[in-house]
C-alpha atoms as a PDB file:
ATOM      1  CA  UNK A   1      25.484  -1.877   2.244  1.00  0.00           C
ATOM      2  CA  UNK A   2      23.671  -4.892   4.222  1.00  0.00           C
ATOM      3  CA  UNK A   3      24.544  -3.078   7.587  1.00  0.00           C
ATOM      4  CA  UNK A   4      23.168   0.373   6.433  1.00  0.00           C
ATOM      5  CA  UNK A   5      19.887  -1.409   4.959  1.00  0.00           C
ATOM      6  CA  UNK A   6      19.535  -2.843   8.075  1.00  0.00           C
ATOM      7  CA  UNK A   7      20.038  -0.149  10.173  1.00  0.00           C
ATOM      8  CA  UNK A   8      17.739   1.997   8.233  1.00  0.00           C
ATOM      9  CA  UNK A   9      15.054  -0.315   8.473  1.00  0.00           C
ATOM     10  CA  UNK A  10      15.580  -0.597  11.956  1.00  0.00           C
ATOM     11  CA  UNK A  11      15.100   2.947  12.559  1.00  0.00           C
ATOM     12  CA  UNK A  12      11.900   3.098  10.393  1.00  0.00           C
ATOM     13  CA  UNK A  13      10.547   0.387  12.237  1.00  0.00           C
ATOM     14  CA  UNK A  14      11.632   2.428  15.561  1.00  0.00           C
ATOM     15  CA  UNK A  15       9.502   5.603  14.140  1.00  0.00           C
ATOM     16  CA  UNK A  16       6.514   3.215  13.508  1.00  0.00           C
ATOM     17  CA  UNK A  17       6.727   1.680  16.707  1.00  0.00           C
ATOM     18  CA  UNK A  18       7.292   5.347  18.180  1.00  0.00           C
ATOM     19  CA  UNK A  19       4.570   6.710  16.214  1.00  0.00           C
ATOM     20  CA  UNK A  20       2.007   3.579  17.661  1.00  0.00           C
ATOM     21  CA  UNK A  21       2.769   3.914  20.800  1.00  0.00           C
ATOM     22  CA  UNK A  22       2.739   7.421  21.894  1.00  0.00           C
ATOM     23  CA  UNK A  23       1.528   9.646  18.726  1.00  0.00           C
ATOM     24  CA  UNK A  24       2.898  11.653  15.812  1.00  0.00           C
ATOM     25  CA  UNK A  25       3.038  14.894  18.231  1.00  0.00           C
ATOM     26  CA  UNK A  26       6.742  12.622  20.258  1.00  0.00           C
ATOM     27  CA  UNK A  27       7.971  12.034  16.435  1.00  0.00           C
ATOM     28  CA  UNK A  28      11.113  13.428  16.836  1.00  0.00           C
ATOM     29  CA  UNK A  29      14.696  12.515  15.246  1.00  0.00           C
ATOM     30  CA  UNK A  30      16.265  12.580  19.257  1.00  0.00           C
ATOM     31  CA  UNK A  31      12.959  10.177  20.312  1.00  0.00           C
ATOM     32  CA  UNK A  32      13.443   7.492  16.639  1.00  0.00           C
ATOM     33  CA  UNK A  33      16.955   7.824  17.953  1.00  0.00           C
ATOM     34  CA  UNK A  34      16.300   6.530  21.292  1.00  0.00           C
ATOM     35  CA  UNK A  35      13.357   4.440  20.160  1.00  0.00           C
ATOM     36  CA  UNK A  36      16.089   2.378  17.964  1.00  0.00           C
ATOM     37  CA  UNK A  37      18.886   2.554  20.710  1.00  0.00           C
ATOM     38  CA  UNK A  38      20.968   4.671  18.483  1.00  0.00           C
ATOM     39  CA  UNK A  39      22.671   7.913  18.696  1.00  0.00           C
ATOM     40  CA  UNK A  40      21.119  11.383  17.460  1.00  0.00           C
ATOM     41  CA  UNK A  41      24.202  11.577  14.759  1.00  0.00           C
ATOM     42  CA  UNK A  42      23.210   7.802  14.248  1.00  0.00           C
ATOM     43  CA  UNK A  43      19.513   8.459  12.628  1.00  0.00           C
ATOM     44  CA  UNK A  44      20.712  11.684  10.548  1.00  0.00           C
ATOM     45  CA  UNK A  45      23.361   9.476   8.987  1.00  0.00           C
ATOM     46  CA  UNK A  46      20.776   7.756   7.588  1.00  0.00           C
ATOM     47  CA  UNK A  47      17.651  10.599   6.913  1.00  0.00           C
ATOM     48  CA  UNK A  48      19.021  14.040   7.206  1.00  0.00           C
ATOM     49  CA  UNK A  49      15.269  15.688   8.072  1.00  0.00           C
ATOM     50  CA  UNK A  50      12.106  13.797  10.214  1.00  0.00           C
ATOM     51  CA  UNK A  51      10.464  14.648   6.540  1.00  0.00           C
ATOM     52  CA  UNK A  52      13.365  12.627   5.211  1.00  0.00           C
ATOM     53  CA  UNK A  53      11.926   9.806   7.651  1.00  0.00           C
ATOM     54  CA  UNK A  54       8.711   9.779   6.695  1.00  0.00           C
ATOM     55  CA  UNK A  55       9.579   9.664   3.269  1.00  0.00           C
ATOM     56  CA  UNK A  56      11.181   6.557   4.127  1.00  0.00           C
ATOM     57  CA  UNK A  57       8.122   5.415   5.888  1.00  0.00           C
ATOM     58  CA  UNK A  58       5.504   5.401   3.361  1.00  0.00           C
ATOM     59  CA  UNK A  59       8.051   3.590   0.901  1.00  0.00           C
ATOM     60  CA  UNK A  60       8.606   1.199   3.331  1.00  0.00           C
ATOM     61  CA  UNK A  61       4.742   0.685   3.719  1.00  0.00           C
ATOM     62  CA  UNK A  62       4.314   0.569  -0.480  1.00  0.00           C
ATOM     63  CA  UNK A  63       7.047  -1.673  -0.877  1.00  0.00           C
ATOM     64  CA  UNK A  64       5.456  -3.890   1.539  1.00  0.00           C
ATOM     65  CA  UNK A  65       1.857  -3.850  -0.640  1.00  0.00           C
ATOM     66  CA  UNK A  66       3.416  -4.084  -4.085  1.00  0.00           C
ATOM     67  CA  UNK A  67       5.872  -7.577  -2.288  1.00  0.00           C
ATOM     68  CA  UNK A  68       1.881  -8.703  -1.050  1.00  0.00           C
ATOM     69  CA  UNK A  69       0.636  -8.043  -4.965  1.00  0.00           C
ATOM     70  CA  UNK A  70       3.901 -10.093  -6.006  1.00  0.00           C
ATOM     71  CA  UNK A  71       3.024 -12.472  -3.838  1.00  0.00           C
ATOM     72  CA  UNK A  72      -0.031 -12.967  -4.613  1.00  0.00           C
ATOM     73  CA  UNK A  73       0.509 -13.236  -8.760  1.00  0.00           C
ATOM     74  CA  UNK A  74       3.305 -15.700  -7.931  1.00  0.00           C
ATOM     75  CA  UNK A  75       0.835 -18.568  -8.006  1.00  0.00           C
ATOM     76  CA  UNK A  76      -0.551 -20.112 -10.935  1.00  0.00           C
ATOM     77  CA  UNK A  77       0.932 -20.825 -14.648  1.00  0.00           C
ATOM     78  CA  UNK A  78       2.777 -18.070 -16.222  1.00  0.00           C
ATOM     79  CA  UNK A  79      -0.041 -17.903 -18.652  1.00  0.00           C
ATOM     80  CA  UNK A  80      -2.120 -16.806 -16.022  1.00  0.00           C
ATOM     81  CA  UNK A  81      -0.106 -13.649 -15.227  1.00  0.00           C
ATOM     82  CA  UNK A  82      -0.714 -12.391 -18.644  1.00  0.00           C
ATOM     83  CA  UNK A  83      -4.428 -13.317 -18.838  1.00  0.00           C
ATOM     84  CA  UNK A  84      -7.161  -9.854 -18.465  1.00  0.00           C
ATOM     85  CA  UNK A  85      -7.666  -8.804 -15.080  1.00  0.00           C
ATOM     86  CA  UNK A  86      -4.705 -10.907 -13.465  1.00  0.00           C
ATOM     87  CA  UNK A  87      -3.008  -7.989 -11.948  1.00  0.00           C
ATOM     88  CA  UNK A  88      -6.107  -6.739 -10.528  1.00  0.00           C
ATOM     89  CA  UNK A  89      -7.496 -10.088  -8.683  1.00  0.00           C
ATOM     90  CA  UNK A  90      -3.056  -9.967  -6.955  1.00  0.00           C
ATOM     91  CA  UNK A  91      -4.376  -6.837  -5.859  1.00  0.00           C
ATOM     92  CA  UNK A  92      -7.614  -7.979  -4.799  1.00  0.00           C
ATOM     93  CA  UNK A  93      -5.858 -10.892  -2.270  1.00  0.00           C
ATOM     94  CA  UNK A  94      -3.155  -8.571  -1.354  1.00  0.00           C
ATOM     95  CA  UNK A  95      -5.944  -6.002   0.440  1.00  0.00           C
ATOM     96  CA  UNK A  96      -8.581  -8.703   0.986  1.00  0.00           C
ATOM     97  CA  UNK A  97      -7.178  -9.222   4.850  1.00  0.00           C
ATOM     98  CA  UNK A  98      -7.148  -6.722   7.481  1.00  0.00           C
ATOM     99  CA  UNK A  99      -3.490  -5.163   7.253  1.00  0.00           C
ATOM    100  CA  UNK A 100      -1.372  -6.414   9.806  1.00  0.00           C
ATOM    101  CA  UNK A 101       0.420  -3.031   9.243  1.00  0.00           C
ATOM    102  CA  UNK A 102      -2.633  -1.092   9.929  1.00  0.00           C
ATOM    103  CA  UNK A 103      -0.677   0.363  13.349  1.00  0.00           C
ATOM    104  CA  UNK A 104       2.091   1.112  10.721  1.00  0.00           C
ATOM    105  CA  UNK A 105      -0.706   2.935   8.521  1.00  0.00           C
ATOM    106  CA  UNK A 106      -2.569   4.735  10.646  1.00  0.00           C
ATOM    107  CA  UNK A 107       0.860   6.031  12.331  1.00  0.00           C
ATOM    108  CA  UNK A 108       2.128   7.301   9.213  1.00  0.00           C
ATOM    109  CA  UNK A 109      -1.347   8.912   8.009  1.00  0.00           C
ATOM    110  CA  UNK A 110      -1.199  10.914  11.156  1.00  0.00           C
ATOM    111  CA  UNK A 111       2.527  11.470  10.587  1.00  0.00           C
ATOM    112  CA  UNK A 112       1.673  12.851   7.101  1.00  0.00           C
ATOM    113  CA  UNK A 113      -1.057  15.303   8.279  1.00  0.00           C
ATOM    114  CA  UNK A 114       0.862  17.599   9.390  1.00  0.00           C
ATOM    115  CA  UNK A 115       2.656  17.934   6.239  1.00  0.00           C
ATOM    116  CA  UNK A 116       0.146  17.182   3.562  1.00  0.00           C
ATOM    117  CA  UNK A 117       3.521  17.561   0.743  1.00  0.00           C
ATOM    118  CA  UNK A 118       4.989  14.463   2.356  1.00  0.00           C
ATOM    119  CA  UNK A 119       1.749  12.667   0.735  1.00  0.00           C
ATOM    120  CA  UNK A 120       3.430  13.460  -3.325  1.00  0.00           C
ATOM    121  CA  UNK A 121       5.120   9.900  -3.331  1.00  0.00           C
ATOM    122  CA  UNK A 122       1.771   7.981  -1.919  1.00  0.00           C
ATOM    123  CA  UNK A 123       0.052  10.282  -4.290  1.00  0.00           C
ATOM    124  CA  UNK A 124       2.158   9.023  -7.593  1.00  0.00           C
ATOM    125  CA  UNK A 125       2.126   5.604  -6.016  1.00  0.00           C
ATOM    126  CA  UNK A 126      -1.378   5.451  -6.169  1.00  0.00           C
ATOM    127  CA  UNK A 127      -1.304   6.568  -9.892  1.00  0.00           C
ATOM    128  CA  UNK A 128       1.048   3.899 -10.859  1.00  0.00           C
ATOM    129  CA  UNK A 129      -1.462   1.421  -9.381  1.00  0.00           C
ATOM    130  CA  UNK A 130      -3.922   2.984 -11.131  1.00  0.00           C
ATOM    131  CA  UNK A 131      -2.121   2.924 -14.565  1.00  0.00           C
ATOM    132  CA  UNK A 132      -1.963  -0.678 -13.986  1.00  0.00           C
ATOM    133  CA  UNK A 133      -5.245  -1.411 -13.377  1.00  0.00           C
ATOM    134  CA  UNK A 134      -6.447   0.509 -16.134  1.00  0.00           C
ATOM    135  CA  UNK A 135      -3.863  -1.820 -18.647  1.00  0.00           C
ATOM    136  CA  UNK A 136      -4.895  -5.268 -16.884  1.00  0.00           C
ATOM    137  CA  UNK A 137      -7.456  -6.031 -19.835  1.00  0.00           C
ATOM    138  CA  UNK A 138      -9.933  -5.283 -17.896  1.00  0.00           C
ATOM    139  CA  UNK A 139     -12.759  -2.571 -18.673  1.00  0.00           C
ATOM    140  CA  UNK A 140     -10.748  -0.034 -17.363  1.00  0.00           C
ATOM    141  CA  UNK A 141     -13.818   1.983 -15.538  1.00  0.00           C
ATOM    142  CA  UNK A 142     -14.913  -1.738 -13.993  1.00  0.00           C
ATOM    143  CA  UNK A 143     -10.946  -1.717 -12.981  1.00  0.00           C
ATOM    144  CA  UNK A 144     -11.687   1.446 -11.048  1.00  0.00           C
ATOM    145  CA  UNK A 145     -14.759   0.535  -9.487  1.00  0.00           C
ATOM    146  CA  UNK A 146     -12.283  -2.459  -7.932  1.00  0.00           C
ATOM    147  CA  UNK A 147      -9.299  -0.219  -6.614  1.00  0.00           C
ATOM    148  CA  UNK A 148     -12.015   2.073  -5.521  1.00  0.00           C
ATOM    149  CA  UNK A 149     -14.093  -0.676  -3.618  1.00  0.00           C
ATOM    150  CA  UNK A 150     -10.577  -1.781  -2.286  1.00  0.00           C
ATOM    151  CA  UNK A 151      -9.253   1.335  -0.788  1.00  0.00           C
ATOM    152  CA  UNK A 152     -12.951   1.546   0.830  1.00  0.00           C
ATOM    153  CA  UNK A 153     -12.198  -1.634   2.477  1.00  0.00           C
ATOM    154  CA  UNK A 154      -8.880  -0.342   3.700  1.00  0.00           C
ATOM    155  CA  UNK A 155     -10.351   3.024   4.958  1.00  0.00           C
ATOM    156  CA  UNK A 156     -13.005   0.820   6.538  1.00  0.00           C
ATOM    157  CA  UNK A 157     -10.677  -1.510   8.214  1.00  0.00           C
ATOM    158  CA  UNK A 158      -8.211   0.991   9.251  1.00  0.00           C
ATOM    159  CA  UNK A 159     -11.090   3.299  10.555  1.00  0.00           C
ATOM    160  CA  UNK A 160     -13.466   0.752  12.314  1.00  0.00           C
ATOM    161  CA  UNK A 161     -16.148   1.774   9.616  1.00  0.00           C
ATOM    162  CA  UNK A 162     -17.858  -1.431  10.281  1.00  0.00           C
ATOM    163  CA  UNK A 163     -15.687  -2.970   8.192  1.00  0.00           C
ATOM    164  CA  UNK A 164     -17.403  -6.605   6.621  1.00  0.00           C
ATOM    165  CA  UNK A 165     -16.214  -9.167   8.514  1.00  0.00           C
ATOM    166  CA  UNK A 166     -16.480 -13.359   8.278  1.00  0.00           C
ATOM    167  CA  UNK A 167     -19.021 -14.676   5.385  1.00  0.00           C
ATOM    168  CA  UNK A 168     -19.974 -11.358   4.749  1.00  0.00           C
ATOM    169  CA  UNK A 169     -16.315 -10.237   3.673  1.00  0.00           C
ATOM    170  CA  UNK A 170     -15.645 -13.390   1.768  1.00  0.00           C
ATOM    171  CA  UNK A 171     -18.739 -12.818  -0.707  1.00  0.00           C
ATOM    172  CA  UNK A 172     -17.592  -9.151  -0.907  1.00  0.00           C
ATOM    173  CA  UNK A 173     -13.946 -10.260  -1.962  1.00  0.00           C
ATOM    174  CA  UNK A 174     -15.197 -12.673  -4.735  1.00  0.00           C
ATOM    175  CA  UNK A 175     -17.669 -10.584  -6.053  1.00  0.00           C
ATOM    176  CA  UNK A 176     -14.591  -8.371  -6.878  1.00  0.00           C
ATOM    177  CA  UNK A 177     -12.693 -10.949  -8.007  1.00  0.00           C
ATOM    178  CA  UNK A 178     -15.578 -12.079 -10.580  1.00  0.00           C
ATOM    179  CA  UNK A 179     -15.403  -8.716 -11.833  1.00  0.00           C
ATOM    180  CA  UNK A 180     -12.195  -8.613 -12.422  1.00  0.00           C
ATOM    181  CA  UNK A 181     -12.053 -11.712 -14.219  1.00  0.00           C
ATOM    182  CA  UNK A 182     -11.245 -12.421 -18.272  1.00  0.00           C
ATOM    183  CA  UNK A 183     -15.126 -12.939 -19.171  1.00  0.00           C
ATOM    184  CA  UNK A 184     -15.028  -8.788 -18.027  1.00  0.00           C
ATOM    185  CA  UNK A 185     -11.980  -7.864 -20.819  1.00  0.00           C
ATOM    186  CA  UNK A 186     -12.149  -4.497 -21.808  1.00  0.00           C
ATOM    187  CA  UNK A 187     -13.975  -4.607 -25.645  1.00  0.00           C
ATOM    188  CA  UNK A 188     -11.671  -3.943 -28.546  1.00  0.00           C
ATOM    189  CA  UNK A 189     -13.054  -0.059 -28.335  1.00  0.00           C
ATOM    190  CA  UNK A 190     -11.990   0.417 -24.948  1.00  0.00           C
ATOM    191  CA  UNK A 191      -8.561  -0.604 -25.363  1.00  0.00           C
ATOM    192  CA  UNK A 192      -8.311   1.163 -28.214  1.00  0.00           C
ATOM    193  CA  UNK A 193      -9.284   4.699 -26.653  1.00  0.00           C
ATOM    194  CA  UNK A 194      -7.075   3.786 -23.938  1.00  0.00           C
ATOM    195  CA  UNK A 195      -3.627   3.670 -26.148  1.00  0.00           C
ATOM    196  CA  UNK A 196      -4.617   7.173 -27.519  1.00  0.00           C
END
């Protein structure tokens, strides 16, 4: 199983690379294959359909973000984890840098494109993260405002759309990260519509 984990991830990391360098147009199970020194037979072992592959893709690039959340709500006292808007500031430091994936992002978005169904698993990713945010004991609109101010970043950063950079982007980060802190818990009314 190690040697077929492997060897998938090699081959996504071939498409990425593929993808970077010479656009989604060359994406092509024969040009992964050759990308990742393998044979044709090789890559459809592995994903039977280039759709296959770029399944494979974006849940490569999600499990990479939820590991960064992980990461970043390993810190601290256990207590911590559990306290209102914990989830949400893991999510804050796992976007607060520019993505060193962002090739890997930008690839895939223009991979997806031309098959806006391949988006469905990014799609129910995103409402997953949402459902979370919305539970962290934080208002759960003020919860949106921060995934909303987040992807903006991202979109921002990915697009050169003068994207904050230095002091700037530091204030920006911990002004979300104040609002997602406990003294913003959602009131007793708010969690209450919520479990309805």
């Amino acid at each position: 199983m190690g040697t077929q984990q492997t060897t998938r991830q090699q081959i996504i990391h071939a498409a990425f690379a593929l993808i970077r360098r010479e656009g989604v147009a060359r994406l092509t199970i024969e040009a992964v294959a050759q990308e990742a020194g393998l044979s044709k037979g090789g890559v459809l072992y592995h994903f039977k359909t280039k759709e296959a592959l770029i399944q494979a893709m974006v849940a490569s690039l999600v499990e990479r973000f939820d590991a960064d959340i992980e990461i970043a709500r390993g810190g601290g006292p256990e207590g911590a984890r559990s306290a209102p808007g914990s989830w949400l500031r893991a999510y804050i430091r796992a976007s607060a840098g520019p993505a060193e994936e962002d090739g890997d992002t930008a690839a895939l978005l223009a991979a997806v494109a031309t098959d806006p169904s391949l988006l469905a698993p990014l799609q129910e990713q995103y409402a997953r993260w949402q459902a979370q945010a919305e539970a962290d004991g934080v208002d759960p609109a003020l919860a949106t405002v921060i995934r909303l101010a987040l992807d903006g970043l991202w979109m921002a950063d990915l697009f050169g759309l003068a994207p904050p950079q230095g002091a700037l982007r530091e204030l920006v980060i911990a002004t979300l990260e104040r609002m997602a802190s406990s003294r913003n818990a959602a009131p007793p009314s708010s969690k209450a519509a919520q479990n309805k």
